[in-house]
N, C-alpha and C. Protein backbone atom coordinates (compact mmCIF):
# COMPACT_ATOMS: atom_id res chain seq x y z
N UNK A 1 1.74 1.33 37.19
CA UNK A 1 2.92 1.20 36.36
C UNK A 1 3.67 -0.07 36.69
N UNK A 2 3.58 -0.23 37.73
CA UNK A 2 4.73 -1.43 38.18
C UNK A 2 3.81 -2.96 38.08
N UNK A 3 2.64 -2.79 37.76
CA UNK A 3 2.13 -4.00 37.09
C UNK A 3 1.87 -4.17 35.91
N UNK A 4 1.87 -3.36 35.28
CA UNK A 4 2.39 -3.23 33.74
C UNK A 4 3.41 -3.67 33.32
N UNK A 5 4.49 -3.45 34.67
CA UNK A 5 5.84 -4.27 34.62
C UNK A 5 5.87 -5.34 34.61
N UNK A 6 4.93 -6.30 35.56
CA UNK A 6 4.58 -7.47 35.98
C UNK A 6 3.50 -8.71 35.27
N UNK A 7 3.46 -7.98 34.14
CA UNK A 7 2.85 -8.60 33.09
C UNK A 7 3.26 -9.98 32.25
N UNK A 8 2.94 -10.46 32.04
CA UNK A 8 3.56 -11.69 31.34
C UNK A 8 3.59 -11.47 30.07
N UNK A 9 3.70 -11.68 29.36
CA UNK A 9 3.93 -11.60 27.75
C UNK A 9 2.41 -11.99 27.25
N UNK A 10 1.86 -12.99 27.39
CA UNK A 10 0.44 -13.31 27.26
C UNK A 10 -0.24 -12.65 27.68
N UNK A 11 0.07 -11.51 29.06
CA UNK A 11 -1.37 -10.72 29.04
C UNK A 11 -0.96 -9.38 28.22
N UNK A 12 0.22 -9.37 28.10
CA UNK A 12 0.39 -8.01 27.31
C UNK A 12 -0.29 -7.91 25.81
N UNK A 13 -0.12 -9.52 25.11
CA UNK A 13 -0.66 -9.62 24.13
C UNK A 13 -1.97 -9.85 23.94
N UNK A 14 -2.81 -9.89 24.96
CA UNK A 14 -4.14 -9.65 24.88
C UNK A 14 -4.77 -8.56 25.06
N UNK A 15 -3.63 -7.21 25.87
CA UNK A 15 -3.87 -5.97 25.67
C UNK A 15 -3.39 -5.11 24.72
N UNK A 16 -2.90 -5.55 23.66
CA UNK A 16 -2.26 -4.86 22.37
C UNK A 16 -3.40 -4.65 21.58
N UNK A 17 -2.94 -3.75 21.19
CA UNK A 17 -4.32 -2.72 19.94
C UNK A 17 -4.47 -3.31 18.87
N UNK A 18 -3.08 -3.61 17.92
CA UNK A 18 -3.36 -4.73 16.97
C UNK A 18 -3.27 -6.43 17.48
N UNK A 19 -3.58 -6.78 16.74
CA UNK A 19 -3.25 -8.61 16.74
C UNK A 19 -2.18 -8.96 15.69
N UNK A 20 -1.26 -10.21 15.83
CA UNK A 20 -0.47 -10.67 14.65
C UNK A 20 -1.21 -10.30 13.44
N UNK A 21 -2.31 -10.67 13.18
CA UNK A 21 -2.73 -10.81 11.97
C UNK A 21 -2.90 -9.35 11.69
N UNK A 22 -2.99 -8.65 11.99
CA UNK A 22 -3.50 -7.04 11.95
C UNK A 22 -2.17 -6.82 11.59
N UNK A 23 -0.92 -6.60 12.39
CA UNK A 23 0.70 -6.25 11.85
C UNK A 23 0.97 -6.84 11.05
N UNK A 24 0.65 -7.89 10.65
CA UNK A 24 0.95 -8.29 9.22
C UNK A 24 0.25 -7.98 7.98
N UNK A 25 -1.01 -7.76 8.40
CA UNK A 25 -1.90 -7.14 7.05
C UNK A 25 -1.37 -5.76 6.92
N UNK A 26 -0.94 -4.87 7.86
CA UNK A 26 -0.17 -3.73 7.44
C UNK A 26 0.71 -3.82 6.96
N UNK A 27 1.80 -4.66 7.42
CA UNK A 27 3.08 -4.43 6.64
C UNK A 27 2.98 -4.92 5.09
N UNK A 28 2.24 -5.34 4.75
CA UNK A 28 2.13 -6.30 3.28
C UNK A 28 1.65 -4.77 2.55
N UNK A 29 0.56 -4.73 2.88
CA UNK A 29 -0.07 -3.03 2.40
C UNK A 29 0.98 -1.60 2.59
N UNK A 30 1.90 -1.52 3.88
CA UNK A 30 2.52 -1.19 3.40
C UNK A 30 3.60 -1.13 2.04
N UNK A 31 4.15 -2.81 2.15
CA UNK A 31 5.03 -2.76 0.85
C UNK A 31 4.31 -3.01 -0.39
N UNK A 32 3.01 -3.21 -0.66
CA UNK A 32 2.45 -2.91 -1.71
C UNK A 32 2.30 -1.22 -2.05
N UNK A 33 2.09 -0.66 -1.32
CA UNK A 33 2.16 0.97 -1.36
C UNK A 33 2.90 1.22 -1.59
N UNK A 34 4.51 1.37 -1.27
CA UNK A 34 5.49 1.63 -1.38
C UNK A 34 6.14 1.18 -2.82
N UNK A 35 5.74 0.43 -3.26
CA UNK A 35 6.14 -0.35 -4.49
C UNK A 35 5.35 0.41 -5.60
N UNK A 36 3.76 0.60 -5.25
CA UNK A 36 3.37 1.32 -6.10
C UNK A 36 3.64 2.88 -5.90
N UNK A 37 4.10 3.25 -5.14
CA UNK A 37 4.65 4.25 -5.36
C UNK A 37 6.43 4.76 -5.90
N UNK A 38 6.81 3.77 -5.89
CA UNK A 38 7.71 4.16 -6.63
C UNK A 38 7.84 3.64 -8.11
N UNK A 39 7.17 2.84 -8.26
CA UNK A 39 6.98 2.25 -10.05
C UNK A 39 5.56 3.13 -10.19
N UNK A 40 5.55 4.15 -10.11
CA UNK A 40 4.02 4.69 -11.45
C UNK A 40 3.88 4.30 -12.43
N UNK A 41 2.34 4.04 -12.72
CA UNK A 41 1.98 4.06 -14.18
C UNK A 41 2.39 5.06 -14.96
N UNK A 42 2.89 4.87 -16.42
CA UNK A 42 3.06 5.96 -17.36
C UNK A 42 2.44 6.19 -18.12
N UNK A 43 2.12 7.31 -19.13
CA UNK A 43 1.73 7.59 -20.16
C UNK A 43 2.38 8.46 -20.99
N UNK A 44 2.34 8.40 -22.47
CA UNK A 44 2.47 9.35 -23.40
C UNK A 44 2.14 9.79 -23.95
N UNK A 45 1.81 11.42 -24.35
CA UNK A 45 0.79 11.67 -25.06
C UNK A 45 -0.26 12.68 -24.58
N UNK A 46 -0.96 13.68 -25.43
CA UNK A 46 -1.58 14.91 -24.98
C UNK A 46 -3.31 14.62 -25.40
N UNK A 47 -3.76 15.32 -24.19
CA UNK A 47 -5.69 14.55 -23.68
C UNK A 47 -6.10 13.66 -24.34
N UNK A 48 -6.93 13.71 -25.21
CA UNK A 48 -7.36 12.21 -25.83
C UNK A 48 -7.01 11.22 -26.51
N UNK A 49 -5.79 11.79 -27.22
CA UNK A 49 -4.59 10.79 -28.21
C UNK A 49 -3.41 9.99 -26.59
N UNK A 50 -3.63 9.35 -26.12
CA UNK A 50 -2.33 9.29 -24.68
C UNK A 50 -2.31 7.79 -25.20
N UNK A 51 -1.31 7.45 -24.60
CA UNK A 51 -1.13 5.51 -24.79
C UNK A 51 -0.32 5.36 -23.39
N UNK A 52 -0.43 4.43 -22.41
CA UNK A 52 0.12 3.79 -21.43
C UNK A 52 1.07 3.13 -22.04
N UNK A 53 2.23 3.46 -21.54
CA UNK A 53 3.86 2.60 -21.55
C UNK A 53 4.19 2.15 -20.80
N UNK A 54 3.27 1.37 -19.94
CA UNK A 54 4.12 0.80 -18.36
C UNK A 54 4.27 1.52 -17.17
N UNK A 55 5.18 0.75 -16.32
CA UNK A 55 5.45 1.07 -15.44
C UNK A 55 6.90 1.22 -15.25
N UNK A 56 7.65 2.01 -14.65
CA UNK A 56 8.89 2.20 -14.19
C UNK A 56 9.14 3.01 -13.22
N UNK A 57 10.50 3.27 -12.70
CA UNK A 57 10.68 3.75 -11.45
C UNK A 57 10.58 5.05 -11.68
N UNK A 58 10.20 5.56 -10.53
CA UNK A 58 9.76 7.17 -10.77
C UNK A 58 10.35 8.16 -11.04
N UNK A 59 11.90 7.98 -10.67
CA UNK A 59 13.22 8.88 -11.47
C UNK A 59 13.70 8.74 -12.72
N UNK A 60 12.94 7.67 -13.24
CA UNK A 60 13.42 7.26 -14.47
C UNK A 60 12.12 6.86 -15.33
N UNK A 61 12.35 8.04 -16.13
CA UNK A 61 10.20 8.06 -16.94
C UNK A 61 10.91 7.22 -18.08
N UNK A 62 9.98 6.35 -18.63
CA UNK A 62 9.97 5.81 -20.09
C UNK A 62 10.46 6.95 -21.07
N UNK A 63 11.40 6.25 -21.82
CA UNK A 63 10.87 7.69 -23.47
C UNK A 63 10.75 6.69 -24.81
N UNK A 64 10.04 7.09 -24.92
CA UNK A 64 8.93 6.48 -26.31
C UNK A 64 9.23 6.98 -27.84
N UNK A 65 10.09 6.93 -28.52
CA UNK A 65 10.05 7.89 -29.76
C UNK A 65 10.07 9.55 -29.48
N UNK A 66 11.08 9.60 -28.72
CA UNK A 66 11.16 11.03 -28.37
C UNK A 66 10.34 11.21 -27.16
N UNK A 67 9.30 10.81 -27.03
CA UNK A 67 8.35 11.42 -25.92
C UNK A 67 8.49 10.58 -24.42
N UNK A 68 8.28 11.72 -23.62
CA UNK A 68 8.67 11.17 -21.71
C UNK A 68 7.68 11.06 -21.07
N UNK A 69 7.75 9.51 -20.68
CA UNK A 69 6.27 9.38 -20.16
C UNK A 69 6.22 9.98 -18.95
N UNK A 70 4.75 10.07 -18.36
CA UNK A 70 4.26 10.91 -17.48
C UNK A 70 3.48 10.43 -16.78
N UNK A 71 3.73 9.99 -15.45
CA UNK A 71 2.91 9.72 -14.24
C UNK A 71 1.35 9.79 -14.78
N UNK A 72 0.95 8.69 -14.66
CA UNK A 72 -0.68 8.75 -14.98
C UNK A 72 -1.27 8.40 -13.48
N UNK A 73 -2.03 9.95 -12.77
CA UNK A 73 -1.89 10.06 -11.63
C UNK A 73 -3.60 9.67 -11.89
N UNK A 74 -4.15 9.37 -12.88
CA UNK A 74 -5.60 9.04 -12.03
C UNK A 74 -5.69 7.27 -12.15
N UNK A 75 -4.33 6.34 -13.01
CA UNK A 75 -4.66 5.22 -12.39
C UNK A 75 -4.24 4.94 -11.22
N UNK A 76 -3.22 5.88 -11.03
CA UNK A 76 -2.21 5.43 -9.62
C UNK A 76 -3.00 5.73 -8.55
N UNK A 77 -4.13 6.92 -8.56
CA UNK A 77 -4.70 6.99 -7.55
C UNK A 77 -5.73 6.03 -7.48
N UNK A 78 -6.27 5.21 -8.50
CA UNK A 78 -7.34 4.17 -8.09
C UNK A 78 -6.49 3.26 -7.86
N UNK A 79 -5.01 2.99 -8.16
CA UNK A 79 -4.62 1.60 -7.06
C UNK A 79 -4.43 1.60 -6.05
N UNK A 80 -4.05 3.36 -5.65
CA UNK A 80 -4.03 3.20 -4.10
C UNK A 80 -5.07 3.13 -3.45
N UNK A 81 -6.42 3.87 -3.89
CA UNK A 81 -7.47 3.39 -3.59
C UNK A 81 -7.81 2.01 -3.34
N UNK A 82 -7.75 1.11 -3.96
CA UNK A 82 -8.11 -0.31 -4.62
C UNK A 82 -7.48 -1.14 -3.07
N UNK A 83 -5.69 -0.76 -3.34
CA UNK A 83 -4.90 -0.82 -2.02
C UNK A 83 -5.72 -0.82 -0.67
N UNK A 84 -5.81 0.27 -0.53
CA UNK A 84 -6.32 0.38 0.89
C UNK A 84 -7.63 0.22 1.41
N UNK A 85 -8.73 -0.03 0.40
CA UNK A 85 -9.76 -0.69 0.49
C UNK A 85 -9.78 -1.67 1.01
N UNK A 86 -8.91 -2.96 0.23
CA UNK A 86 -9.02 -4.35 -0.03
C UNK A 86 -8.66 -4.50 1.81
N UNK A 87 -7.32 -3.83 2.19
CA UNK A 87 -6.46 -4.33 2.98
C UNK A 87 -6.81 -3.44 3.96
N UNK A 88 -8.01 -2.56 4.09
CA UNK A 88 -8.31 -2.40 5.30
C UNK A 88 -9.76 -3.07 5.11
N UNK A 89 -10.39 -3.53 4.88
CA UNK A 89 -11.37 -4.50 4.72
C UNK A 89 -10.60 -5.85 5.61
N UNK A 90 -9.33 -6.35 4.88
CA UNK A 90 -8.99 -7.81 5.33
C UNK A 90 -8.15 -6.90 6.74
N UNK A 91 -8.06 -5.76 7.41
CA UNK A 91 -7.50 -5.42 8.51
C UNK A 91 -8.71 -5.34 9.52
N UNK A 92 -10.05 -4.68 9.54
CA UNK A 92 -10.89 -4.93 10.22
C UNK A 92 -11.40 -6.34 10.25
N UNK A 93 -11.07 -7.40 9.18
CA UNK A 93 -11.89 -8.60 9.33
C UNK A 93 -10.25 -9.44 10.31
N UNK A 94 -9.29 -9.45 10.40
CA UNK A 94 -8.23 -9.71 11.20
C UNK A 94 -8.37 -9.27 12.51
N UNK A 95 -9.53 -8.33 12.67
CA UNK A 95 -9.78 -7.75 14.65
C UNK A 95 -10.67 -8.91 15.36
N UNK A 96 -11.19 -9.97 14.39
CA UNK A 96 -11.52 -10.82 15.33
C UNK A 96 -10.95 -11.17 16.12
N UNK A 97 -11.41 -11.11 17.52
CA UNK A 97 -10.99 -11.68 19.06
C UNK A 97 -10.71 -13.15 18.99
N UNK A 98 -9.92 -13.95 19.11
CA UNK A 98 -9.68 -15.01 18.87
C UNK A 98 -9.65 -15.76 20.41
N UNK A 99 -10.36 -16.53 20.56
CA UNK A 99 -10.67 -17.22 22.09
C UNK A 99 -10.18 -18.31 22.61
């Protein structure tokens, strides 16, 4: 413990789990997540007749000619998909050991 204390800042940062580049590829993916989660895609409209109206904030649905749009939860789930693909792809390629 007490050389753990005695660490320098440089060796601590060569024993850290992530790297800069790793905390930063999270936090970006975080606020891309977060963003898409609170602007959902919308839609209006019942099974095969539907039309996409955008995006807006999630307390506040579009209304279209009377009608309230409605979370269109299977594009939102392929962006978060899409999301966390991309950016854990560019998070394992950021674990390079840098020498």
């Amino acid at each position: 413990m007490i050389k753990s204390l005695l660490t320098t800042n440089d060796q601590a940062d060569k024993n850290t789990i992530m790297n800069k580049h790793q905390k930063t590829i999270l936090r970006i993916a975080a606020c891309i997540l977060g963003l898409i989660l609170i602007f959902p895609p919308f839609y209006i409209g019942k099974e095969s007749n539907t039309a996409n109206v955008g995006y807006s904030l999630i307390v506040t649905p579009p209304i279209v000619n009377g009608w309230t749009g409605q979370v269109n939860i299977k594009l939102l789930l392929s962006q978060v998909f899409i999301v966390v693909l991309v950016f854990g792809l560019l998070y394992f390629a950021g674990s390079q050991k840098d020498d």
